[in-house]
N, C-alpha and C. Protein backbone atom coordinates (compact mmCIF):
# COMPACT_ATOMS: atom_id res chain seq x y z
N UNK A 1 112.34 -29.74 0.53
CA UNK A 1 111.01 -30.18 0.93
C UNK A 1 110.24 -29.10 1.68
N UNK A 2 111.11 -28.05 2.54
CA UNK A 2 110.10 -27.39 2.97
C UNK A 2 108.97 -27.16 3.77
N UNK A 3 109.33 -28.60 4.95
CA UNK A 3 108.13 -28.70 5.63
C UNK A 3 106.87 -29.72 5.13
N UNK A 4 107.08 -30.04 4.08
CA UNK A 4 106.61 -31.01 3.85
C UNK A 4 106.18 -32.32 4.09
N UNK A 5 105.17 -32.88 4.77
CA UNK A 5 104.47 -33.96 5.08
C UNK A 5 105.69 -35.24 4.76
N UNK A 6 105.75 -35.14 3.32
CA UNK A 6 106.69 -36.42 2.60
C UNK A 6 107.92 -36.44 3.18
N UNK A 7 108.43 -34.99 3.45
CA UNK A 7 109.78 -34.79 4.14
C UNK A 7 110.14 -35.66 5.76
N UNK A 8 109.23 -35.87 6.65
CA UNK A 8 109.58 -36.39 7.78
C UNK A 8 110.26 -37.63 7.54
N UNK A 9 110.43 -38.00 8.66
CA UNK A 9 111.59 -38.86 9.15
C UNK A 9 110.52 -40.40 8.92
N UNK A 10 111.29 -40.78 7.86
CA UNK A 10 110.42 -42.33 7.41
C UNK A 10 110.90 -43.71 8.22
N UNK A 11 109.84 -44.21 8.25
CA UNK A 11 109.53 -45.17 9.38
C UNK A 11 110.46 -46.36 9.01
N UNK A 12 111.29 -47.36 9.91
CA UNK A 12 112.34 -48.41 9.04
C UNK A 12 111.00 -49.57 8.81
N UNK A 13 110.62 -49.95 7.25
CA UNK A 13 110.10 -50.93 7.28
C UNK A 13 111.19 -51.91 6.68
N UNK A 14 110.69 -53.43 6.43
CA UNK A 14 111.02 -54.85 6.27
C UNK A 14 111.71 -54.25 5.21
N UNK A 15 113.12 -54.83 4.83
CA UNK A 15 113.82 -54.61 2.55
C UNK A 15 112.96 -55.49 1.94
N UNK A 16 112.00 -56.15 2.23
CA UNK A 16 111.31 -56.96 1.58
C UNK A 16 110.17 -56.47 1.55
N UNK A 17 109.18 -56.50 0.49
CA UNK A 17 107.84 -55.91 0.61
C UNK A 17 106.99 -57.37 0.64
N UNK A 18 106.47 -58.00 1.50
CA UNK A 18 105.72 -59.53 1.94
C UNK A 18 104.50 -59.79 0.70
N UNK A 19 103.37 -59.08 0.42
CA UNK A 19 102.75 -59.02 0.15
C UNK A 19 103.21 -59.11 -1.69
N UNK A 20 103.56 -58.26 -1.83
CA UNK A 20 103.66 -58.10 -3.83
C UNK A 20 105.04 -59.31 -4.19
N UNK A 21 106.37 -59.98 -2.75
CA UNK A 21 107.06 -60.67 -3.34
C UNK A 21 106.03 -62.18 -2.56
N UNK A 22 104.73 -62.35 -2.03
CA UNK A 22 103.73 -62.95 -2.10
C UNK A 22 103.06 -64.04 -2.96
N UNK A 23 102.96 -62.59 -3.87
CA UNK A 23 102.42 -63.38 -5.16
C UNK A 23 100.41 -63.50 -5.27
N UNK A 24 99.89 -62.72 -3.99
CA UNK A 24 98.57 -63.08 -4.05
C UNK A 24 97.79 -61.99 -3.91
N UNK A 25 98.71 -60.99 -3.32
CA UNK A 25 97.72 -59.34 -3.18
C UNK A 25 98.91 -58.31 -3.07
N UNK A 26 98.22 -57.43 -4.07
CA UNK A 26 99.13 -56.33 -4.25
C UNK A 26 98.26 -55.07 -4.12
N UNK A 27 98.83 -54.15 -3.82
CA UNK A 27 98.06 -52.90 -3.27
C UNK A 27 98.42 -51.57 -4.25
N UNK A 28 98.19 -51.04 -5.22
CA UNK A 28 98.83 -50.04 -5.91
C UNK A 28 98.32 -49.05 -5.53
N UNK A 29 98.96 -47.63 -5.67
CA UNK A 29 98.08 -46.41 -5.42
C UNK A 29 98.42 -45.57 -6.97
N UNK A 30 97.25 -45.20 -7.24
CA UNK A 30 97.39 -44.30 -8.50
C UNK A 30 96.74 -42.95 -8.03
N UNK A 31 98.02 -41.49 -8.48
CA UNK A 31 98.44 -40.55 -8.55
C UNK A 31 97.53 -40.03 -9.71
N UNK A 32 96.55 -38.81 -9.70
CA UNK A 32 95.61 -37.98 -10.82
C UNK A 32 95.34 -39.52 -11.47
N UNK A 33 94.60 -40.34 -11.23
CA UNK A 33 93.66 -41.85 -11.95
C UNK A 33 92.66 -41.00 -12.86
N UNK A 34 92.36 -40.04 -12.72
CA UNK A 34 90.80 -39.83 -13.72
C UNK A 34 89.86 -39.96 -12.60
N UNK A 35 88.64 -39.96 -12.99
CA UNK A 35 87.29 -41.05 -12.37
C UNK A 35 87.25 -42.12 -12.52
N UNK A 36 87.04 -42.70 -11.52
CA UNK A 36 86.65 -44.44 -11.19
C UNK A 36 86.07 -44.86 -11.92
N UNK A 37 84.94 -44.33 -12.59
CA UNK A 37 84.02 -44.74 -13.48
C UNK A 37 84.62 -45.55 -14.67
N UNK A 38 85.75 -44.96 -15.29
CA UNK A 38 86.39 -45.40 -16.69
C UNK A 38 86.81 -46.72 -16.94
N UNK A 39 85.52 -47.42 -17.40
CA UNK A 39 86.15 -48.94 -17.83
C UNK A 39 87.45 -49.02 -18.67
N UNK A 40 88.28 -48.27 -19.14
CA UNK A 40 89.24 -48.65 -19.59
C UNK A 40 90.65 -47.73 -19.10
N UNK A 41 90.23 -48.03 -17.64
CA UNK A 41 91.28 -46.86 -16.95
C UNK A 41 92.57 -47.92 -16.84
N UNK A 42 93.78 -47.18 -16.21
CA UNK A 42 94.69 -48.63 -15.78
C UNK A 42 94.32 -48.89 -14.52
N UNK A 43 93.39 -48.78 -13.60
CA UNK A 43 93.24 -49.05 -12.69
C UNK A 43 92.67 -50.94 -12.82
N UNK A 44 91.53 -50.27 -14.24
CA UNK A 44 90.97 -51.80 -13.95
C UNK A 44 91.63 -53.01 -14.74
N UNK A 45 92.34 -52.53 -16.36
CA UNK A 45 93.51 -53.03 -16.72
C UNK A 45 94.31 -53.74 -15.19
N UNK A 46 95.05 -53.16 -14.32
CA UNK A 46 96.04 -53.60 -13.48
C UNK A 46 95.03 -54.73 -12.88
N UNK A 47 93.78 -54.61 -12.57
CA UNK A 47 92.79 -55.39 -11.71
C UNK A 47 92.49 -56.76 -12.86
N UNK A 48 92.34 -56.86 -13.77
CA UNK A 48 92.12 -57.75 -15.07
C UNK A 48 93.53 -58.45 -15.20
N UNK A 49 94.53 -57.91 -15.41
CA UNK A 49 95.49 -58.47 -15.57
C UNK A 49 96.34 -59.40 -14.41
N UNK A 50 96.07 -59.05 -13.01
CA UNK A 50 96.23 -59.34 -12.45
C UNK A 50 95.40 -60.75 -11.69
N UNK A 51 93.98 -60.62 -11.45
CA UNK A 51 93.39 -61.98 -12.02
C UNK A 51 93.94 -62.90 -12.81
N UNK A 52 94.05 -62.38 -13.95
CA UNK A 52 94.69 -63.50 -14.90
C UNK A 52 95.85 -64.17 -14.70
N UNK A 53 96.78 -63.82 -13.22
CA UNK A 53 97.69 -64.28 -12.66
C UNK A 53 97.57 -64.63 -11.15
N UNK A 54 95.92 -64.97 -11.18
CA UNK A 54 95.84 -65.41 -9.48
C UNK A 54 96.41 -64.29 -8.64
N UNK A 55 96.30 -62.83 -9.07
CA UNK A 55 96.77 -61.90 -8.31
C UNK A 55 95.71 -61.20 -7.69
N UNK A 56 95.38 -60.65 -6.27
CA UNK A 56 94.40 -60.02 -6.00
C UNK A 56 94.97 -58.70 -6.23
N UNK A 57 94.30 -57.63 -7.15
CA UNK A 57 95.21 -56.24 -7.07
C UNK A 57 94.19 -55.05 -6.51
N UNK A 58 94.00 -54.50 -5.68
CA UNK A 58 93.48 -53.01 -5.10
C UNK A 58 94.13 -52.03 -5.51
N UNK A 59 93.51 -51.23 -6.12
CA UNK A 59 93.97 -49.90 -6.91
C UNK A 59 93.60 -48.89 -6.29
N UNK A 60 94.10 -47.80 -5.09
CA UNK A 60 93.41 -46.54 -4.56
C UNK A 60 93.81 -45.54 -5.86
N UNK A 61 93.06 -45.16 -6.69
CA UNK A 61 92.47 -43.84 -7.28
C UNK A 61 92.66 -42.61 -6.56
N UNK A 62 93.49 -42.26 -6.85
CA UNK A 62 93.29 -40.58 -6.05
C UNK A 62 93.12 -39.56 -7.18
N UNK A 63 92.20 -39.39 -7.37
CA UNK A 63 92.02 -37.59 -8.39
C UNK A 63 90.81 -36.68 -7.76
N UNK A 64 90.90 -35.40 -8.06
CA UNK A 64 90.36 -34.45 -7.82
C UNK A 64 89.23 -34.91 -8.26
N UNK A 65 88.76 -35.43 -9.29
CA UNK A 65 87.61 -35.95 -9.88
C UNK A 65 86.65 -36.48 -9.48
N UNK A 66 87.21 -37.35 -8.31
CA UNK A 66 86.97 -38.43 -7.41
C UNK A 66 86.25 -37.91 -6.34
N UNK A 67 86.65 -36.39 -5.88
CA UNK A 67 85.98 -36.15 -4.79
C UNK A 67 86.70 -35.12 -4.31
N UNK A 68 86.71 -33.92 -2.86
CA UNK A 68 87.44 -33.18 -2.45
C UNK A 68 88.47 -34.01 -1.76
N UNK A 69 88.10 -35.12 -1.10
CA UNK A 69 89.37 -35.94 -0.44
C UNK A 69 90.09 -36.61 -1.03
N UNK A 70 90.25 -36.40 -2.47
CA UNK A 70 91.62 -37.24 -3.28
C UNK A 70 91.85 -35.57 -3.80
N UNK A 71 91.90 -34.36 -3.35
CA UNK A 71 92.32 -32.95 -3.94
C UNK A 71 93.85 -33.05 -3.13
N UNK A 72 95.07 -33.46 -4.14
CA UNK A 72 96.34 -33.89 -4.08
C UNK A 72 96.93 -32.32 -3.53
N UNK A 73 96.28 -30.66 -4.15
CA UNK A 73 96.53 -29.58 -4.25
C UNK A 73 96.48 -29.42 -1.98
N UNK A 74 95.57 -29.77 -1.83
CA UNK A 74 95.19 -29.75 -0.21
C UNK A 74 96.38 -30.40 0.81
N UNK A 75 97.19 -29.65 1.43
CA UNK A 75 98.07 -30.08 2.51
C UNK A 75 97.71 -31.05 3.29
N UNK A 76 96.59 -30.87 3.77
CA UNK A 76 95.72 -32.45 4.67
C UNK A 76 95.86 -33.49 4.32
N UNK A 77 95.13 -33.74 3.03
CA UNK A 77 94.51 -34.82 1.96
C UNK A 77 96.31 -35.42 1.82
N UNK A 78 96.86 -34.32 1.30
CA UNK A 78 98.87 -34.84 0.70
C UNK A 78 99.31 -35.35 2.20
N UNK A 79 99.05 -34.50 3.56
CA UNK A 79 99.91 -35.10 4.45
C UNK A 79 99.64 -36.51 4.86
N UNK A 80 97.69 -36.54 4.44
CA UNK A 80 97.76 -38.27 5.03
C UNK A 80 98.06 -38.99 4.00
N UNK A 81 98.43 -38.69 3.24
CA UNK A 81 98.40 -39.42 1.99
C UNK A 81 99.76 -39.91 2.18
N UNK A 82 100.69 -39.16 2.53
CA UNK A 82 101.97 -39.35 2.87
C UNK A 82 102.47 -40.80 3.77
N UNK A 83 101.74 -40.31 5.29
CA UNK A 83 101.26 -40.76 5.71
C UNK A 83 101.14 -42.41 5.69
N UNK A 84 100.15 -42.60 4.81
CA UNK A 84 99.67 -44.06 4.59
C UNK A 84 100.57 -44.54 3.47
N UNK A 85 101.27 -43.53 2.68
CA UNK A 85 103.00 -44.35 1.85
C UNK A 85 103.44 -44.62 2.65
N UNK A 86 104.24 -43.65 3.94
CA UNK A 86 105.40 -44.05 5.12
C UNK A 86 104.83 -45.25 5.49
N UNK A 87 103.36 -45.74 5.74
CA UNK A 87 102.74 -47.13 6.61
C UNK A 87 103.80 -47.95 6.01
N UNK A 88 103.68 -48.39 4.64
CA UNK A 88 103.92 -49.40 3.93
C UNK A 88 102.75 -50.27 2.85
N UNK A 89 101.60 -49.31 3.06
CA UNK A 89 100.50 -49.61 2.50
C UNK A 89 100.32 -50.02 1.02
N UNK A 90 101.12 -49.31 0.30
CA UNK A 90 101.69 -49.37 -1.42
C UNK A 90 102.56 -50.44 -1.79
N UNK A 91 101.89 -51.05 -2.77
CA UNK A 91 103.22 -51.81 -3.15
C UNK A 91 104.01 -51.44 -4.14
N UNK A 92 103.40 -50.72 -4.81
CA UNK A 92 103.72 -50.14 -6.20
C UNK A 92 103.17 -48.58 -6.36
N UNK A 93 103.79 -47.62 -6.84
CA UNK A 93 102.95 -46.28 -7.12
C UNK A 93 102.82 -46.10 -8.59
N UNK A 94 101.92 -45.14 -8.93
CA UNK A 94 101.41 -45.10 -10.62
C UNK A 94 101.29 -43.47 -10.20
N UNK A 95 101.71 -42.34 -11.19
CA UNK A 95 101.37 -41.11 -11.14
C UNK A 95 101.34 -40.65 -12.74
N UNK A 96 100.15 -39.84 -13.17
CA UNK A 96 99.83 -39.34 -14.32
C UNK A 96 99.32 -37.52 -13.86
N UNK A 97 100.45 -36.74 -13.18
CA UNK A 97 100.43 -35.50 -12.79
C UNK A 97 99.59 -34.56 -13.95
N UNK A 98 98.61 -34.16 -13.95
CA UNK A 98 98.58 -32.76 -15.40
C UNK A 98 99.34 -32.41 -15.88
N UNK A 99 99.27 -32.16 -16.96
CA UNK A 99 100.37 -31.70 -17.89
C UNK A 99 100.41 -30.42 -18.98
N UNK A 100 98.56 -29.79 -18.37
CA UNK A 100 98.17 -28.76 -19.24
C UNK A 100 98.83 -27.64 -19.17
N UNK A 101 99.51 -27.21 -18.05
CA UNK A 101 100.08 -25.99 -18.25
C UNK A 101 101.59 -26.37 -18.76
N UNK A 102 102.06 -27.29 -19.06
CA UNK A 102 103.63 -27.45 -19.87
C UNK A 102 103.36 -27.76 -21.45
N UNK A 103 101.91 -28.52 -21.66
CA UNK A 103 101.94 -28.53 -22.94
C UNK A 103 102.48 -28.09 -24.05
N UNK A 104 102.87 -29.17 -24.88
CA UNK A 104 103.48 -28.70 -26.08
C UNK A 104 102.67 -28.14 -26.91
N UNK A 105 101.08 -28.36 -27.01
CA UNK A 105 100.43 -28.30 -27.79
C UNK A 105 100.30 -26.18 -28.03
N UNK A 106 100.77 -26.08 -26.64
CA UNK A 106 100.70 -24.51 -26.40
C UNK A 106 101.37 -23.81 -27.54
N UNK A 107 102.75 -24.31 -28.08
CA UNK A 107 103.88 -23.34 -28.52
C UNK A 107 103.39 -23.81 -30.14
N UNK A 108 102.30 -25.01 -30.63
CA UNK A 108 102.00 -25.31 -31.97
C UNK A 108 100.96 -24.63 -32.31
N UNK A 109 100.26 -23.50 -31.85
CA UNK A 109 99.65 -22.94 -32.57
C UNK A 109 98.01 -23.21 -31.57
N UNK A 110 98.53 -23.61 -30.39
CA UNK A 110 97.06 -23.50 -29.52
C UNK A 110 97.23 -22.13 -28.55
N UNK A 111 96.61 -22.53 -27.12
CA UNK A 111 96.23 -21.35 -26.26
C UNK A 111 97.93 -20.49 -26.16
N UNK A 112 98.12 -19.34 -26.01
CA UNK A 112 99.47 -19.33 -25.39
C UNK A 112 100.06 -20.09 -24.46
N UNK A 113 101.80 -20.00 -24.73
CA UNK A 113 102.40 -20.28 -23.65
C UNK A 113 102.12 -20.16 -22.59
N UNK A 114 101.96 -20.88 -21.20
CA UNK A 114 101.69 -20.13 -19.72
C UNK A 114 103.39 -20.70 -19.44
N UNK A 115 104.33 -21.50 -19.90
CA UNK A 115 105.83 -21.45 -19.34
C UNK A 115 106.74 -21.60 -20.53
N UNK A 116 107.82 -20.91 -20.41
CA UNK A 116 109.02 -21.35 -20.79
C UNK A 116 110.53 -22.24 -20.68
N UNK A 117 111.22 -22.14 -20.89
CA UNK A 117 112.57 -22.54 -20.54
C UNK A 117 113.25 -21.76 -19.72
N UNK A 118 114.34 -22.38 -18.76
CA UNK A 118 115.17 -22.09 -17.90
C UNK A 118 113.85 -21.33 -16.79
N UNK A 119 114.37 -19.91 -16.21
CA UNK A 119 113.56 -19.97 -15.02
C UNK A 119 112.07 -19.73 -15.85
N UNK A 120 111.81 -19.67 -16.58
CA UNK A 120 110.59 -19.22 -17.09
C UNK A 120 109.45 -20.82 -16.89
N UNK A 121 110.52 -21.92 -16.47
CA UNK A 121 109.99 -23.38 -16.53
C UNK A 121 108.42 -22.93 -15.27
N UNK A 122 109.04 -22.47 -14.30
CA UNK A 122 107.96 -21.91 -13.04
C UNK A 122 106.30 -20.88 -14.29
N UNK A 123 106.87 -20.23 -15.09
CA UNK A 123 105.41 -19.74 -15.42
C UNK A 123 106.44 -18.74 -16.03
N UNK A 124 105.68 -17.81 -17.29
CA UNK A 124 106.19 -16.47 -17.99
C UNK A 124 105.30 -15.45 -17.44
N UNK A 125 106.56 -14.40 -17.75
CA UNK A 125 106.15 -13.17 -17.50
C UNK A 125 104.68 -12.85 -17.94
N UNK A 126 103.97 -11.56 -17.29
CA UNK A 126 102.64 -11.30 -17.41
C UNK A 126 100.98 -11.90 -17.95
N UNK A 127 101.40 -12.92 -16.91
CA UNK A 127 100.55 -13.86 -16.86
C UNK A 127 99.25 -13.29 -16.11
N UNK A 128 97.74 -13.57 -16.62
CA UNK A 128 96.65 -13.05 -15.81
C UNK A 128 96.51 -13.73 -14.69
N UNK A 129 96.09 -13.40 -13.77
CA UNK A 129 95.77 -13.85 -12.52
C UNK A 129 94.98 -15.16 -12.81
N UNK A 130 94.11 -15.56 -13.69
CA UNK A 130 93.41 -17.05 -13.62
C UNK A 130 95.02 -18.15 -14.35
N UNK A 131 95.72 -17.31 -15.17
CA UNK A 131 97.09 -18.08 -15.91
C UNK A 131 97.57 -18.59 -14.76
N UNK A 132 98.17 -17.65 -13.66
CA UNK A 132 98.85 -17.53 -12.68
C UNK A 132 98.72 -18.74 -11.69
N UNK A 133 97.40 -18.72 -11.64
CA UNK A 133 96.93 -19.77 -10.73
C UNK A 133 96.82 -21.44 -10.92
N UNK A 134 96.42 -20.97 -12.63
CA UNK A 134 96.74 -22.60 -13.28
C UNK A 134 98.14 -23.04 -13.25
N UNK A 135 99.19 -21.87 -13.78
CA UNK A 135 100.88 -22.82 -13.33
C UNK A 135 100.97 -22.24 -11.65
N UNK A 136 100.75 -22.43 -10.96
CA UNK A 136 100.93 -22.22 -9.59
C UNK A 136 100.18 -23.81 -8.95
N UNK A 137 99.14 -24.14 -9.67
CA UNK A 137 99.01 -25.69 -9.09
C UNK A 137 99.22 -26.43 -9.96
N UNK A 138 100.14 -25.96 -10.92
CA UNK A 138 100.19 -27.19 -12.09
C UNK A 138 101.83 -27.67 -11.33
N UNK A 139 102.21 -26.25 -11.28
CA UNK A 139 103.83 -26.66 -10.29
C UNK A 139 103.68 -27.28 -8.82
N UNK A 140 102.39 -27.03 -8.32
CA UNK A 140 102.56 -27.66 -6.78
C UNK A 140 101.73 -29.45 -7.41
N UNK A 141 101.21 -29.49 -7.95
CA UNK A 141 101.32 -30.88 -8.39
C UNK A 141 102.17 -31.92 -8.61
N UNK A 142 103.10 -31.16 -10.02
CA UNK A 142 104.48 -32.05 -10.31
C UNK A 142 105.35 -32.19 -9.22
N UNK A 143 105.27 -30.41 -8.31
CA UNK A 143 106.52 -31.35 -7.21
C UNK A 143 106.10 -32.44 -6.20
N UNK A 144 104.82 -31.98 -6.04
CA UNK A 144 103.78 -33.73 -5.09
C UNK A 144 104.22 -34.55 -5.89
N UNK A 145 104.16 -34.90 -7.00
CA UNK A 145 104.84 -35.90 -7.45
C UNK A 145 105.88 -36.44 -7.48
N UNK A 146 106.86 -35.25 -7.12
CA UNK A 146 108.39 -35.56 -7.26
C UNK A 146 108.61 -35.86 -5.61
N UNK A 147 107.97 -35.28 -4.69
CA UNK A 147 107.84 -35.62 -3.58
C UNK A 147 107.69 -37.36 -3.10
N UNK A 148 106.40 -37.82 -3.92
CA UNK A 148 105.97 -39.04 -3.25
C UNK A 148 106.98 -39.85 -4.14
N UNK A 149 107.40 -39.80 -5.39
CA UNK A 149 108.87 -40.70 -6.01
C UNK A 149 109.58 -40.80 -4.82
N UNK A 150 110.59 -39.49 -4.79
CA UNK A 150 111.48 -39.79 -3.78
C UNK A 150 111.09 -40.33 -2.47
N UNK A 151 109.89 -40.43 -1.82
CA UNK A 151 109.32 -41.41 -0.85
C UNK A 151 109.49 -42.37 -1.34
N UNK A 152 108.75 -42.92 -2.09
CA UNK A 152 108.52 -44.17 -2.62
C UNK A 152 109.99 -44.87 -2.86
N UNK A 153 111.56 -44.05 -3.05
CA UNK A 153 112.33 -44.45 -3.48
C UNK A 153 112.85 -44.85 -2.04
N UNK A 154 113.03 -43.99 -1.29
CA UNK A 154 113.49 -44.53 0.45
C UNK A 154 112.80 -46.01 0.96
N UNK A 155 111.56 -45.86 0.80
CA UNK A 155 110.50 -46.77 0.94
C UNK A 155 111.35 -48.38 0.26
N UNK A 156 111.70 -48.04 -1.11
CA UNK A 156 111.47 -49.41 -1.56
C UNK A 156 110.58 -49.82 -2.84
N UNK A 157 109.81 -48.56 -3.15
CA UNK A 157 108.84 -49.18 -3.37
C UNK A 157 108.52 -48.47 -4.87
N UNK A 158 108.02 -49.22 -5.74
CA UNK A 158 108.72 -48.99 -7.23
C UNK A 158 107.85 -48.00 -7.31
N UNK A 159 107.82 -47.18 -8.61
CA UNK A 159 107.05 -45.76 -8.88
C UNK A 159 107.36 -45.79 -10.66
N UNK A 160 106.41 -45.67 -11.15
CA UNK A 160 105.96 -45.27 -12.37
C UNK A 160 105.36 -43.85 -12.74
N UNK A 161 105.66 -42.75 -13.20
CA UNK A 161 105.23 -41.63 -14.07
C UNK A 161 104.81 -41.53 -15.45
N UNK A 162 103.93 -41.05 -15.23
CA UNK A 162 103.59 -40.93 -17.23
C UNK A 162 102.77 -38.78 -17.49
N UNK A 163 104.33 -38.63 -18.51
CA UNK A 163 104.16 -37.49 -18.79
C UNK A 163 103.94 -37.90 -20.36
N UNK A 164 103.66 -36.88 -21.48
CA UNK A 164 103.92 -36.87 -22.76
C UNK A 164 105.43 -36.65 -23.10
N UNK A 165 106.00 -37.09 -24.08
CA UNK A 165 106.94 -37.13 -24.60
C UNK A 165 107.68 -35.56 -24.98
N UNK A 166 108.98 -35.27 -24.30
CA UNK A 166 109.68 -34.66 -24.28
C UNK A 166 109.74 -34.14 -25.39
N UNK A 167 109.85 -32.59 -25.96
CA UNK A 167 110.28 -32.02 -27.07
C UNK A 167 111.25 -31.44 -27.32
N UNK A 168 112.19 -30.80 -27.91
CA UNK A 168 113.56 -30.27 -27.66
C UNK A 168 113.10 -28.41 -27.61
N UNK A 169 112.90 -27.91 -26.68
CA UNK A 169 112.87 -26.34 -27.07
C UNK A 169 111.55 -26.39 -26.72
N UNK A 170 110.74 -26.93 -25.76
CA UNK A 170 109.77 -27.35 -25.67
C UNK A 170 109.47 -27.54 -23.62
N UNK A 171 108.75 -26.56 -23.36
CA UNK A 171 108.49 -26.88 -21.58
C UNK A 171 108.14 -28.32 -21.54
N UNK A 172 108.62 -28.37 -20.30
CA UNK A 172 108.46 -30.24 -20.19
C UNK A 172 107.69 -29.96 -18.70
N UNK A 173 107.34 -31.16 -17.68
CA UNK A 173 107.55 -31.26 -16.22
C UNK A 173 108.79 -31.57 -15.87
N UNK A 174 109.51 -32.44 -16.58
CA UNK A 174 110.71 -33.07 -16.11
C UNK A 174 112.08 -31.91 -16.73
N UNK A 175 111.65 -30.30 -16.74
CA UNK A 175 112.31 -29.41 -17.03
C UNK A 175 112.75 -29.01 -15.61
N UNK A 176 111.66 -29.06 -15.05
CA UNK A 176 111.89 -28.29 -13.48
C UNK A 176 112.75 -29.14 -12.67
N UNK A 177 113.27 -28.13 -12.07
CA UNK A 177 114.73 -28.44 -11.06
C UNK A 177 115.02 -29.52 -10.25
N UNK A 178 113.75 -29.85 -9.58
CA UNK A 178 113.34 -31.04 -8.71
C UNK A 178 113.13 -32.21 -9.06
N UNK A 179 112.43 -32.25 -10.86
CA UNK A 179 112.52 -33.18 -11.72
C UNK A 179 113.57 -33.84 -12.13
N UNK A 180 114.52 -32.68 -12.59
CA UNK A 180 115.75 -32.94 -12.85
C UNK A 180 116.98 -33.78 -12.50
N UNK A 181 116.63 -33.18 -10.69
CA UNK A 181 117.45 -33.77 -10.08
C UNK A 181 116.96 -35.04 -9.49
N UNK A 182 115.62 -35.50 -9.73
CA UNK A 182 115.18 -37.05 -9.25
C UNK A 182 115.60 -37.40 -10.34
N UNK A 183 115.56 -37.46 -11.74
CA UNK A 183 115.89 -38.00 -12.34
C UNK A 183 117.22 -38.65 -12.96
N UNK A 184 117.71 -37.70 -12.08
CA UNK A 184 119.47 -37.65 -11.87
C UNK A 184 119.71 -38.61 -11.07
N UNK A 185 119.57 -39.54 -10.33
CA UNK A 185 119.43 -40.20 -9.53
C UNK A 185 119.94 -41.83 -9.72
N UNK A 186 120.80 -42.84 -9.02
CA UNK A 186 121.10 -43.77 -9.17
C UNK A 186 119.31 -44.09 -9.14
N UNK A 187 119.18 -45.46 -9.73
CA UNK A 187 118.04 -46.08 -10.19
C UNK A 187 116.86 -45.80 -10.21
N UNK A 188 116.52 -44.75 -10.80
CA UNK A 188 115.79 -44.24 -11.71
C UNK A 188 116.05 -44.05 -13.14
N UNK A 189 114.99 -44.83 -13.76
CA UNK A 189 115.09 -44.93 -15.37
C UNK A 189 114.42 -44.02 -16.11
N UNK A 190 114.25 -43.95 -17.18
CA UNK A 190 113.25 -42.79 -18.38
C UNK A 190 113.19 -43.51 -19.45
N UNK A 191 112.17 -44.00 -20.35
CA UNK A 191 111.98 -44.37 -21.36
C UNK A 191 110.98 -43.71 -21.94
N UNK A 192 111.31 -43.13 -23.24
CA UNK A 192 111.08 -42.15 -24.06
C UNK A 192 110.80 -42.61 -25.13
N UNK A 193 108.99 -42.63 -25.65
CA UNK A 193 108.57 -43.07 -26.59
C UNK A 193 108.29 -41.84 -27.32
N UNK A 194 108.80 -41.91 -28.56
CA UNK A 194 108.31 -40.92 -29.13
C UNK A 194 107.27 -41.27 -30.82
């Protein structure tokens, strides 16, 4: 962790989460949401569907899109963000991290590679300084992500990811080390649509 915000010493809440085993208000936080704007985001899906079960659901949106204070890349913005997970504020987490610099679409005949396999998963050799910078926050993203999971997992408190589908010979997010090893993990699942 590294000093990391997510890393401190988490607060003992209730094994029960009151509110989502309730039945009347649930609080989700979604991880890179897009813009608010998108009538057919899952934000408002979760809000629709949830009505339809007498559920009140609040969706916090966090993307760069959104504004400089959902910029996940910013130590501040991540530490309170942290922060208000340790509260108990979440009942549920949703994360859809970028995925442009692992793309598969790279190695089929689009922009070059910016990563490879094994250590090359971090970024390849002689990369331009604007390359450099795109896998340099494409990696401090995924591990915010892998960060607030493993919160969320101390916590209690369920967590959903959505990457594209794994390729064999193929950079992934869930290539990198940190990925790896959350995923390695007693109860944590992966379902792989391909």
């Amino acid at each position: 962790c590294l000093g990391s915000p997510c890393c401190d010493e988490v607060p003992s809440l209730p094994p029960t989460r009151p509110r989502l085993s309730g039945g009347t208000y649930v609080c989700a936080l979604y991880l890179f949401s897009g813009p608010k704007s998108r009538p057919k985001s899952l934000a408002n899906y979760a809000r629709l569907w949830g009505s339809k079960l007498g559920i009140e659901v609040t969706v916090v949106e966090f993307d760069i899109l959104n504004g400089d204070e959902f910029d996940l890349a910013d130590d501040h913005v991540f530490g309170t963000l942290c922060k208000r997970i340790k509260s108990g504020e979440f009942d549920v987490i949703f994360m859809s991290p970028p995925c442009s610099t692992f793309g598969c679409r790279r190695s089929d005949g689009g922009p070059p590679p910016l990563r490879g396999l094994g250590h090359n998963i971090y970024g390849v050799a002689n990369l331009g300084p604007q390359e450099f910078e795109r896998v340099k926050l494409g990696t401090l993203l995924a591990l915010r992500s892998a960060e607030v999971a493993r919160l969320a997992m101390s916590l209690s408190v369920p967590w959903l990811l959505e990457q594209p589908a794994q390729q064999n010979e193929r950079p992934h997010m869930f290539l990198i080390y940190e990925w790896r090893e959350l995923l390695g993990l007693e109860g944590v699942s992966r379902l792989d649509r391909k």
